[in-house]
N, C-alpha and C. Protein backbone atom coordinates (compact mmCIF):
# COMPACT_ATOMS: atom_id res chain seq x y z
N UNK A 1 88.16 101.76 123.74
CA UNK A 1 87.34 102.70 123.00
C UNK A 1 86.28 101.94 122.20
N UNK A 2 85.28 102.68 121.95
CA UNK A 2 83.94 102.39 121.01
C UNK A 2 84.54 103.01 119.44
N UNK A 3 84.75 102.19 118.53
CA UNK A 3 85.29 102.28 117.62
C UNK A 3 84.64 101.93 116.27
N UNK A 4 84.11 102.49 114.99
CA UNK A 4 83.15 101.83 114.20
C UNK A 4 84.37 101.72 113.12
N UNK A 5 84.48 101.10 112.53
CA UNK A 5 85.50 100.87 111.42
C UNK A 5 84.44 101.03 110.05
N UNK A 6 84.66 101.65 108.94
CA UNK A 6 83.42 101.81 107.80
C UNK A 6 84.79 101.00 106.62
N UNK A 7 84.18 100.05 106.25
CA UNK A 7 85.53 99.18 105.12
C UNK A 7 86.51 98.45 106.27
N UNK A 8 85.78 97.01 106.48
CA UNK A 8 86.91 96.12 106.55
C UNK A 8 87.22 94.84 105.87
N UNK A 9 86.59 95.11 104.88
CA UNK A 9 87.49 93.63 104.10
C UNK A 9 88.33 93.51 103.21
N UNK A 10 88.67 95.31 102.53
CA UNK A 10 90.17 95.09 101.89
C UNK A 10 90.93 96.22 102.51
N UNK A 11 92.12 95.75 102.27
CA UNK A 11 92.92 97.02 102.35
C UNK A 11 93.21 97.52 103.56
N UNK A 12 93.08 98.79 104.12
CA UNK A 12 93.62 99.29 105.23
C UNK A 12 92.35 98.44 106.47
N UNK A 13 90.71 98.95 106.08
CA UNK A 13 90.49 98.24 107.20
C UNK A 13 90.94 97.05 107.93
N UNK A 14 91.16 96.33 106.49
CA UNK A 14 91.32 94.48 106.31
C UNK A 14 92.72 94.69 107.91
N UNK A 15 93.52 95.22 107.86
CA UNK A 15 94.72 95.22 109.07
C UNK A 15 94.53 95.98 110.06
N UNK A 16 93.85 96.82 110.05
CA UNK A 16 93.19 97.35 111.20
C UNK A 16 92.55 96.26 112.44
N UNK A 17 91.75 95.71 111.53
CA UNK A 17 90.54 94.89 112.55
C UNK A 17 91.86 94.37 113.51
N UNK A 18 92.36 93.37 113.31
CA UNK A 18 93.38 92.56 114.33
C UNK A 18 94.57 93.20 114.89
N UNK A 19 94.47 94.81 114.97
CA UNK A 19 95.02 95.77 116.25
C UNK A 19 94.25 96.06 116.71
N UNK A 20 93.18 96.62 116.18
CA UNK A 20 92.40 97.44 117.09
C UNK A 20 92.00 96.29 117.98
N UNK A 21 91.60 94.85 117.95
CA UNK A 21 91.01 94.07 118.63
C UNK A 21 91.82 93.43 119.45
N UNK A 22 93.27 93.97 118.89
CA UNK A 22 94.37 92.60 120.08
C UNK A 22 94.46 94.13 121.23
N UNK A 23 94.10 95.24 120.88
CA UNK A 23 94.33 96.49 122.00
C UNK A 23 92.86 96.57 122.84
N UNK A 24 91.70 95.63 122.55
CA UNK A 24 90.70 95.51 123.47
C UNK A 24 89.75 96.52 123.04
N UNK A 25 89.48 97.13 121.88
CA UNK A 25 88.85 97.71 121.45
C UNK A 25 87.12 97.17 121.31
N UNK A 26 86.27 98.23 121.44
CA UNK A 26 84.94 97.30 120.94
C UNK A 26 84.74 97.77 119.26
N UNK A 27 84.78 96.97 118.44
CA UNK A 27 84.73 97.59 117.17
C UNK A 27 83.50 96.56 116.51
N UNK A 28 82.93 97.72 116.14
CA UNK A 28 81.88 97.96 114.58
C UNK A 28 82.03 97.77 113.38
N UNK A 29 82.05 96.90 112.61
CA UNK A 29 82.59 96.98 111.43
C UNK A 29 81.76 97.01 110.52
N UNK A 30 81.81 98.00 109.14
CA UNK A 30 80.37 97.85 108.18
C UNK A 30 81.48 97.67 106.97
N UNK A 31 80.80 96.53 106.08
CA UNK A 31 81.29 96.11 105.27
C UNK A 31 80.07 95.66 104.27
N UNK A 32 80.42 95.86 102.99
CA UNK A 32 79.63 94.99 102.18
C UNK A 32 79.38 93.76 101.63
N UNK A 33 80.39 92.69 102.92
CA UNK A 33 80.24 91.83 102.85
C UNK A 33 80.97 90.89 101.74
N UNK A 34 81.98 91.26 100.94
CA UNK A 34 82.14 90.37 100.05
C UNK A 34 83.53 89.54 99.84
N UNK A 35 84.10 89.91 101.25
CA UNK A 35 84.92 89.08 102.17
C UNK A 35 85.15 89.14 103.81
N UNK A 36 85.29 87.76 104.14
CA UNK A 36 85.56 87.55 105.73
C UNK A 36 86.20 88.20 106.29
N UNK A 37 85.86 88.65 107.65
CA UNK A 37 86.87 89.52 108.30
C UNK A 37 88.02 88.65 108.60
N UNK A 38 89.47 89.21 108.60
CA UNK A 38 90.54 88.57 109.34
C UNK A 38 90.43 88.03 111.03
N UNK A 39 89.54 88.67 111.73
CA UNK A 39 89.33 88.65 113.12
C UNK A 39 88.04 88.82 113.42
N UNK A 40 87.66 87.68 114.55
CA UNK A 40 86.18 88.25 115.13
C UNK A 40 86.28 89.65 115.80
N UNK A 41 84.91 90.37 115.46
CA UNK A 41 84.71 91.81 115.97
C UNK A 41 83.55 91.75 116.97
N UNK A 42 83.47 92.93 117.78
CA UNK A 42 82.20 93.01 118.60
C UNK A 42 81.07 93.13 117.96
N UNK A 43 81.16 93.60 116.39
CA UNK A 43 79.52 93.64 115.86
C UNK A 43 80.42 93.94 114.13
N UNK A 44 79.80 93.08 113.21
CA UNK A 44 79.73 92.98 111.79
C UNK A 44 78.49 93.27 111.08
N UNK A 45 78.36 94.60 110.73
CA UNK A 45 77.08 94.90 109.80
C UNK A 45 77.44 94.92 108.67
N UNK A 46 76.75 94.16 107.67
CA UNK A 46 77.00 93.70 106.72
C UNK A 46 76.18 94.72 105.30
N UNK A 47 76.34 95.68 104.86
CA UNK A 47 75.43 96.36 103.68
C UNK A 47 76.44 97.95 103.39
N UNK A 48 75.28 98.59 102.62
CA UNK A 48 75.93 99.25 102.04
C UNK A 48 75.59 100.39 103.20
N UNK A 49 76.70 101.10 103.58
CA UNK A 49 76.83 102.36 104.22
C UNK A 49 75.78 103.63 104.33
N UNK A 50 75.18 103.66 103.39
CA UNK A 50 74.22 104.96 103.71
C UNK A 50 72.82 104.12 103.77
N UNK A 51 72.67 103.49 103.48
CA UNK A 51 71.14 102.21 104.03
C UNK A 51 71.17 101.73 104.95
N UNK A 52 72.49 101.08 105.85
CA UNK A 52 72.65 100.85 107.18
C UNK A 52 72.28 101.65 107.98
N UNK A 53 72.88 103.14 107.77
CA UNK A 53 72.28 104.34 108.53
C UNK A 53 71.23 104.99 108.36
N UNK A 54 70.43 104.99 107.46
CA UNK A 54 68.63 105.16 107.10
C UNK A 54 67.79 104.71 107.79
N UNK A 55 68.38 103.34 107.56
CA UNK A 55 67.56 102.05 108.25
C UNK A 55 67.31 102.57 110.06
N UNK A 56 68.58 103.38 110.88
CA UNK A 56 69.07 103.33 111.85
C UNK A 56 69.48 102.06 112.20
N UNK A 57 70.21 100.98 111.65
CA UNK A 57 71.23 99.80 112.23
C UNK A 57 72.35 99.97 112.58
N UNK A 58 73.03 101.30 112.62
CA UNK A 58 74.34 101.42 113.35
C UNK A 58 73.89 102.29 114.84
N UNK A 59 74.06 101.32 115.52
CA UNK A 59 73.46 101.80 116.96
C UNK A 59 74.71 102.35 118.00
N UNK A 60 74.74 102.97 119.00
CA UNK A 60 75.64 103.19 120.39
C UNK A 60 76.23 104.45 119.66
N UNK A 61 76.93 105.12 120.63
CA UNK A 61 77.99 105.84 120.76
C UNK A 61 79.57 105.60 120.23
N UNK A 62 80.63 106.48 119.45
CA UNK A 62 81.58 106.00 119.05
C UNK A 62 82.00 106.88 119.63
N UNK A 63 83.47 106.05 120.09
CA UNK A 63 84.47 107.16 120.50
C UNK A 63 85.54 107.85 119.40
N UNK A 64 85.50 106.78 118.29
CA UNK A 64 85.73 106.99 116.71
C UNK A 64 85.17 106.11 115.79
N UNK A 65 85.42 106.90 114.76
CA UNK A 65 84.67 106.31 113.55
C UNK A 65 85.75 106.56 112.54
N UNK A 66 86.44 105.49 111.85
CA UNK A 66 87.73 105.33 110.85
C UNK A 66 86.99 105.45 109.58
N UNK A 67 87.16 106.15 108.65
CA UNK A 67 86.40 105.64 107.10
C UNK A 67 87.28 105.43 106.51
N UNK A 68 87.61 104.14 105.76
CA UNK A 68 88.59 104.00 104.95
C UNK A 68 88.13 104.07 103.81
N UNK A 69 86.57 104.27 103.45
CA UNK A 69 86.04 104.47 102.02
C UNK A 69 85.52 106.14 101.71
N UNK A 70 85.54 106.65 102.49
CA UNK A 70 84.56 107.90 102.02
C UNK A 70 85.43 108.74 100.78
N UNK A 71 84.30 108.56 99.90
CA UNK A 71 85.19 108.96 98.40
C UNK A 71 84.73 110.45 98.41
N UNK A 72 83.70 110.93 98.87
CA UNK A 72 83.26 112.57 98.15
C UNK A 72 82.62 112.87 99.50
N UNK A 73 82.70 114.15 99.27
CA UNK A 73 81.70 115.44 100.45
C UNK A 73 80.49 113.91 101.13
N UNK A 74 79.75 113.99 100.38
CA UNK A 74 78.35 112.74 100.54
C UNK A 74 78.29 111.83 101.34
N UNK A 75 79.37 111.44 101.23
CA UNK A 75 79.71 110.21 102.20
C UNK A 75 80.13 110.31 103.99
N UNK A 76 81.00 111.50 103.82
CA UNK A 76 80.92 111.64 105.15
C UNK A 76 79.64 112.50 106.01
N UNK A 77 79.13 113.64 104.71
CA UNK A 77 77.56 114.03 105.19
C UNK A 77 76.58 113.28 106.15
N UNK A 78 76.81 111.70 105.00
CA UNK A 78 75.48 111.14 105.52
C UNK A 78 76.63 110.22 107.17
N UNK A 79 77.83 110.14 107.03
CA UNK A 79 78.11 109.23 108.07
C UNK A 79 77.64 110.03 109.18
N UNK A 80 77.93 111.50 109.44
CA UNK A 80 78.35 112.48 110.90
C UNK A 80 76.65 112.52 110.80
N UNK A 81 76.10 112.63 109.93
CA UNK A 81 74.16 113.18 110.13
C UNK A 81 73.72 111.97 110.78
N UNK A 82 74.39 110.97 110.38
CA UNK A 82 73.95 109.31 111.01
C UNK A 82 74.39 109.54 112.73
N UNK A 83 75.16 109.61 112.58
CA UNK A 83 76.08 109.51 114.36
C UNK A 83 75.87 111.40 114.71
N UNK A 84 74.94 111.60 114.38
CA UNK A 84 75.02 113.65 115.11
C UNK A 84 74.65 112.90 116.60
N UNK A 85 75.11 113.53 117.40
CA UNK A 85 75.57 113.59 119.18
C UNK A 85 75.98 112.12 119.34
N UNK A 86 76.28 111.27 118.71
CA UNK A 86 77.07 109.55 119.21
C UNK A 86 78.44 109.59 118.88
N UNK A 87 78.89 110.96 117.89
CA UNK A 87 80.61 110.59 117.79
C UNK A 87 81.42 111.21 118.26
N UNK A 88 82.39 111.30 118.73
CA UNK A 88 83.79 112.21 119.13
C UNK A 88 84.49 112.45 118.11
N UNK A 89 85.48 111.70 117.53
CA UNK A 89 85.80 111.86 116.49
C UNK A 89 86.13 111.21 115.47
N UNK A 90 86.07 111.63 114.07
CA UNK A 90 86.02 111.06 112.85
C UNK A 90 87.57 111.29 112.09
N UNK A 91 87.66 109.71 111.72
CA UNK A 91 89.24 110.07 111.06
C UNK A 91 88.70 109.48 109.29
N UNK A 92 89.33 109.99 108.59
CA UNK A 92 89.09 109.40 106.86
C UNK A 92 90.42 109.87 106.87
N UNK A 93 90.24 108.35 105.83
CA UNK A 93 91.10 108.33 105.14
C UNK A 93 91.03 108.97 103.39
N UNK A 94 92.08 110.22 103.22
CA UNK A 94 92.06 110.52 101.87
C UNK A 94 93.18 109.89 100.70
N UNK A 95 93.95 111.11 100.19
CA UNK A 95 94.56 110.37 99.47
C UNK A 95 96.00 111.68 99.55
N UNK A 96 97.32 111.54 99.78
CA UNK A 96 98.02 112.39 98.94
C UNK A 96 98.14 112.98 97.57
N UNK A 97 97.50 112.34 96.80
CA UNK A 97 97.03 113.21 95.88
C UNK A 97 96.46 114.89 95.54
N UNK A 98 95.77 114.78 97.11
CA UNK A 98 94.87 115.69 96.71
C UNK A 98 95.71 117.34 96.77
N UNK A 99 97.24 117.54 97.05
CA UNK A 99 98.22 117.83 97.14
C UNK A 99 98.39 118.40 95.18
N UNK A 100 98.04 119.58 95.17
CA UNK A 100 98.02 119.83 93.76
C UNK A 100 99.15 119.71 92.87
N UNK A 101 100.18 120.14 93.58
CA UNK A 101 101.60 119.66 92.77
C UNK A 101 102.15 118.41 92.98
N UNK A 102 101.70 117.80 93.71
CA UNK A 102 101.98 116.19 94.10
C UNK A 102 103.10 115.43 92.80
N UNK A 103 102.25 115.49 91.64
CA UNK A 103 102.47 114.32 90.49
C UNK A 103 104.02 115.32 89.87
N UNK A 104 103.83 116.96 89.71
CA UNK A 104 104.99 117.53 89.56
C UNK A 104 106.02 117.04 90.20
N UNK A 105 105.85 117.47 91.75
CA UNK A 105 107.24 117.16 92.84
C UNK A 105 107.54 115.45 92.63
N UNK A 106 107.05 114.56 92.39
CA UNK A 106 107.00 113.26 92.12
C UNK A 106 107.78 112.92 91.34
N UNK A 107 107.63 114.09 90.21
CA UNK A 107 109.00 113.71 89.00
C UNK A 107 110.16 114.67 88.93
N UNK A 108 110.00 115.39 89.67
CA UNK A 108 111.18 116.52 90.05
C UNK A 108 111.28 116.93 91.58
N UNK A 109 112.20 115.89 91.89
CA UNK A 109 112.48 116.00 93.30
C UNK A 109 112.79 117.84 94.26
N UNK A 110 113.36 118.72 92.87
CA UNK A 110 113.32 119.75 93.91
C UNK A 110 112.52 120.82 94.26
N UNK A 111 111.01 119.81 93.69
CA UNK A 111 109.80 120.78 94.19
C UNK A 111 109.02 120.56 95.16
N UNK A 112 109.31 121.16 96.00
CA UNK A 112 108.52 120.84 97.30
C UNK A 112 106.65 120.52 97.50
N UNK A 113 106.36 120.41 98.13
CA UNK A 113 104.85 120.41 98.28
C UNK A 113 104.91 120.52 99.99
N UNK A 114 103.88 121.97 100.03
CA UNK A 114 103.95 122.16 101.59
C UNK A 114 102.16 121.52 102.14
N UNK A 115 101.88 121.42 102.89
CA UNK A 115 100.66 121.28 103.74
C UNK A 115 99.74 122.02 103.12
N UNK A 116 100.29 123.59 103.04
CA UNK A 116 99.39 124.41 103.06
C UNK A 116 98.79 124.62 101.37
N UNK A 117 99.39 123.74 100.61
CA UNK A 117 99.00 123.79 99.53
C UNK A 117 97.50 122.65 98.89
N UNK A 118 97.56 122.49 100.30
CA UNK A 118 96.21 121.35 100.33
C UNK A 118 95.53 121.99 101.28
N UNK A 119 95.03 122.80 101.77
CA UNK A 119 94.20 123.82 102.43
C UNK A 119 92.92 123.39 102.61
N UNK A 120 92.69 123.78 101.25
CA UNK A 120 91.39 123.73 100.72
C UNK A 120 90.17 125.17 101.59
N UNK A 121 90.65 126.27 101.51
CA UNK A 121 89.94 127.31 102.29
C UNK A 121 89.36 127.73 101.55
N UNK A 122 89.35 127.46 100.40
CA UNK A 122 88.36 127.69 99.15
C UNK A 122 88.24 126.43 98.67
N UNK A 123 87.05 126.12 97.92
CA UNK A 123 86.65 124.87 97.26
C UNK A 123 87.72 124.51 95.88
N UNK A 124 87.67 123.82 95.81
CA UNK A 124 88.57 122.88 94.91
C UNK A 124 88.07 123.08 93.29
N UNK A 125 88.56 123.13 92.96
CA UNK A 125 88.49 123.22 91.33
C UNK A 125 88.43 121.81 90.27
N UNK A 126 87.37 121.69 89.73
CA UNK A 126 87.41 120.35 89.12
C UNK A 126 89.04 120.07 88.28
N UNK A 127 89.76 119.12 87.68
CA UNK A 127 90.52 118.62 87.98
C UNK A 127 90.09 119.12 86.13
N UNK A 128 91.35 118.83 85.02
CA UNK A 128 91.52 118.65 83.96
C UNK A 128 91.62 117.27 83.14
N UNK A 129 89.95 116.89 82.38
CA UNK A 129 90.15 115.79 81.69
C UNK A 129 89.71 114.86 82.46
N UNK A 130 88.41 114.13 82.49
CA UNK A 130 87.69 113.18 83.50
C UNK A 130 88.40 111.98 83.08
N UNK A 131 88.97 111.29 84.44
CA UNK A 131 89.60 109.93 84.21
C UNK A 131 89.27 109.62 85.73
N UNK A 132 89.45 108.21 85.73
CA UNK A 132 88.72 107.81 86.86
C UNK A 132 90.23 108.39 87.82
N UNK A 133 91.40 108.67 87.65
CA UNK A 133 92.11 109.09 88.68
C UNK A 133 91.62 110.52 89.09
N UNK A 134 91.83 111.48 87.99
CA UNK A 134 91.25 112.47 88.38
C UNK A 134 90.10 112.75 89.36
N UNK A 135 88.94 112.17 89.00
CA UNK A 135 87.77 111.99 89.45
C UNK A 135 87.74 111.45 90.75
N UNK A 136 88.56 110.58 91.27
CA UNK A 136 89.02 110.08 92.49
C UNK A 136 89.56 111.18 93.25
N UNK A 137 90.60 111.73 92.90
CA UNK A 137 91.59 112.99 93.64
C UNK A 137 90.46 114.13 93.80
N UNK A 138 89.75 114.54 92.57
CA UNK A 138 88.91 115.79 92.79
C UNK A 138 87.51 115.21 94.15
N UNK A 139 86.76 114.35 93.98
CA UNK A 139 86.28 113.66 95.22
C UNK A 139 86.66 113.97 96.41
N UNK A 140 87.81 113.46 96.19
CA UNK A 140 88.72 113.66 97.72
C UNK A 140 89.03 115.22 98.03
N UNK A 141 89.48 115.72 97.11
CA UNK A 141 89.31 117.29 97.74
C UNK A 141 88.42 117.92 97.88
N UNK A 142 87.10 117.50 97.12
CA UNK A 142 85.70 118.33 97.64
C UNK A 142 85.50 117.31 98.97
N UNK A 143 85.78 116.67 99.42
CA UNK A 143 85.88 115.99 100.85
C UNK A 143 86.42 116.80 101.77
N UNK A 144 87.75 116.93 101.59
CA UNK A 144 88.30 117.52 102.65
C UNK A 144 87.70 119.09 102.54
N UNK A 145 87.41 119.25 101.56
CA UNK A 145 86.31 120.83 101.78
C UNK A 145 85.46 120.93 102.76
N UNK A 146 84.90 119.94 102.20
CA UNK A 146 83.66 119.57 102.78
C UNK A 146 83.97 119.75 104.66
N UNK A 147 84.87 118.63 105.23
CA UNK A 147 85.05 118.41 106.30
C UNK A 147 85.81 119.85 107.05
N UNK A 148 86.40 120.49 106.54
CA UNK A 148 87.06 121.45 106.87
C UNK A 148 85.76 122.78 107.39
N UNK A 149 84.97 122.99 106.42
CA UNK A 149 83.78 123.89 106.57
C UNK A 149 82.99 123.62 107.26
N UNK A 150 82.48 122.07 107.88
CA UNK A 150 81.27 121.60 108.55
C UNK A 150 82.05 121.14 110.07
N UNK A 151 82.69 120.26 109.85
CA UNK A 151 83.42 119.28 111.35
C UNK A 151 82.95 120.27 112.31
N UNK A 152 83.82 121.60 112.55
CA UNK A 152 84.31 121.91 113.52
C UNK A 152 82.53 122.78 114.32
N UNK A 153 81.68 123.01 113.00
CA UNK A 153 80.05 123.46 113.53
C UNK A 153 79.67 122.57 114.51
N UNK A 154 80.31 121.11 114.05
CA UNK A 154 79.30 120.00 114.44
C UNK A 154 79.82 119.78 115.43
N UNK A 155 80.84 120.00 116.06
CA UNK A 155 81.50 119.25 117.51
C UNK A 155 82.53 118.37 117.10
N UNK A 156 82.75 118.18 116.21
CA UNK A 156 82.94 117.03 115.66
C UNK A 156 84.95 117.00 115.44
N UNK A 157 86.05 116.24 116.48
CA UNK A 157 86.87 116.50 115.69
C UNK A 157 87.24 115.52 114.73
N UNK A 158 88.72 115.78 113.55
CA UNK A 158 88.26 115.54 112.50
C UNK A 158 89.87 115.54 112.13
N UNK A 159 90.08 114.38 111.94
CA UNK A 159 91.47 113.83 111.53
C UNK A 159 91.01 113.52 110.14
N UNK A 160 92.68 114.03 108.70
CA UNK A 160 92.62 113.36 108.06
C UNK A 160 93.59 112.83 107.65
N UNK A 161 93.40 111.64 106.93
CA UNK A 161 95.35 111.08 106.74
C UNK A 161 95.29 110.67 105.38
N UNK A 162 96.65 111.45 104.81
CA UNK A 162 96.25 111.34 103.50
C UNK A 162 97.89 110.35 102.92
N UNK A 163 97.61 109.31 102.30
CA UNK A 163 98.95 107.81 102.36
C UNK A 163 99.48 108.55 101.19
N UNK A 164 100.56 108.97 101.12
CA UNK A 164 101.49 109.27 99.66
C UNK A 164 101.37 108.31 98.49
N UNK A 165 101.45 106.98 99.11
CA UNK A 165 101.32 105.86 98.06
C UNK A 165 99.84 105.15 97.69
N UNK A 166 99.88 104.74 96.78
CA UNK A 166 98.15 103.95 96.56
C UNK A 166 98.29 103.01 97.35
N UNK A 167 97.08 103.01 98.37
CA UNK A 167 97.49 101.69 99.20
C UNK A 167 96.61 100.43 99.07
N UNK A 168 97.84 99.32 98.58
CA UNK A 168 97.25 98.25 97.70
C UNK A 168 98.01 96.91 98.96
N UNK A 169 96.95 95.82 98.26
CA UNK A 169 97.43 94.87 98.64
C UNK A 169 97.17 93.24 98.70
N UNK A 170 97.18 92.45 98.88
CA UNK A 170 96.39 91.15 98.31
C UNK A 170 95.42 90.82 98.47
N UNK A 171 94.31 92.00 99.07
CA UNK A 171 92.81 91.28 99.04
C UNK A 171 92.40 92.59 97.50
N UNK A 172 92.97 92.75 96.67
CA UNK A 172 92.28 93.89 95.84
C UNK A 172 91.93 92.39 95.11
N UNK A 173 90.72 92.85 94.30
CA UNK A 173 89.75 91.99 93.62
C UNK A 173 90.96 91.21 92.26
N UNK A 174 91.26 91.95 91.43
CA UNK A 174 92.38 91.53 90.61
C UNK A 174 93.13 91.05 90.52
N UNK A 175 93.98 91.08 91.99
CA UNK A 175 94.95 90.80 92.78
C UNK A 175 96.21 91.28 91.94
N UNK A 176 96.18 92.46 90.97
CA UNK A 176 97.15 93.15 90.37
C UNK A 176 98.25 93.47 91.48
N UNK A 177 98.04 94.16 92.57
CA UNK A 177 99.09 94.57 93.29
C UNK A 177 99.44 93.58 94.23
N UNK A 178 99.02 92.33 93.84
CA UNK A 178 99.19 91.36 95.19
C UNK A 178 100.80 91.00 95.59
């Protein structure tokens, strides 16, 4: 497959690159450059994500496109307007969070949280009390709004995967969770 990876130098891309490439993949990788990839790729564009695609420097056809960064509605706007007729399909990565009782059921095991409580068939409601977590989670659900209302106009299908846990690991800048 033709594969663009958006974020590979920490975190989820960072382990991606060296499957997708030991399975013969041709992969794209856009990064901002401010660490080495683990593995040579078929093409390393190096800048910030919505100037790469202005510019038109993300060239060919994808058979997917992984975002492991897209934080708000915006981001994936400008990725699918960048690739309109070059993509099949688009997977992002969100967050379990965005799961409104999440942090409840978290501390009281006998509250469930179903699927359908992350819908989002109506727009999302700003979040209580701006903190950069909040502000992160509410992002992410005007995202999956976002993608839920537009994808399916565009052709476009549209995976999302949302990790229960913060996913950390020894390339974070701090190296707090290392």
């Amino acid at each position: 497959m033709r594969i663009l990876l958006i974020g590979g130098s920490n975190l989820i891309g960072y382990y991606l690159i060296p499957d997708l490439m030991a399975k013969g993949h041709q992969l794209t990788v856009i990064t901002r450059g401010h660490r080495d990839l683990p593995h040579p790729v078929t093409e390393h564009l190096i800048g910030d994500r919505t100037a790469l695609f202005n510019q038109g420097q993300v060239q060919g056809v994808f058979d997917a496109v992984i975002d492991t960064v897209a934080y708000g509605p915006e981001d994936c706007r400008a990725t699918l307007a960048a690739l309109e007729g070059r993509l099949s399909h688009y997977i992002v990565i969100s967050t379990a969070f965005v799961y409104p009782e999440l942090e409840t059921a978290w501390h009281t095991p006998s509250a469930p949280v179903y699927e359908e409580d992350a819908s989002f068939s109506r727009a999302p409601s700003a979040l209580k009390g701006s903190t950069p977590h909040n502000d992160y989670v509410y992002g992410k659900r005007q995202m999956e709004y976002w993608l839920h209302q537009k994808t399916r106009r565009m052709g476009v299908k549209t995976t999302i995967i949302r990790p229960l846990l913060q996913v950390v690991g020894p390339n974070t800048e701090d190296g707090r969770f290392a």
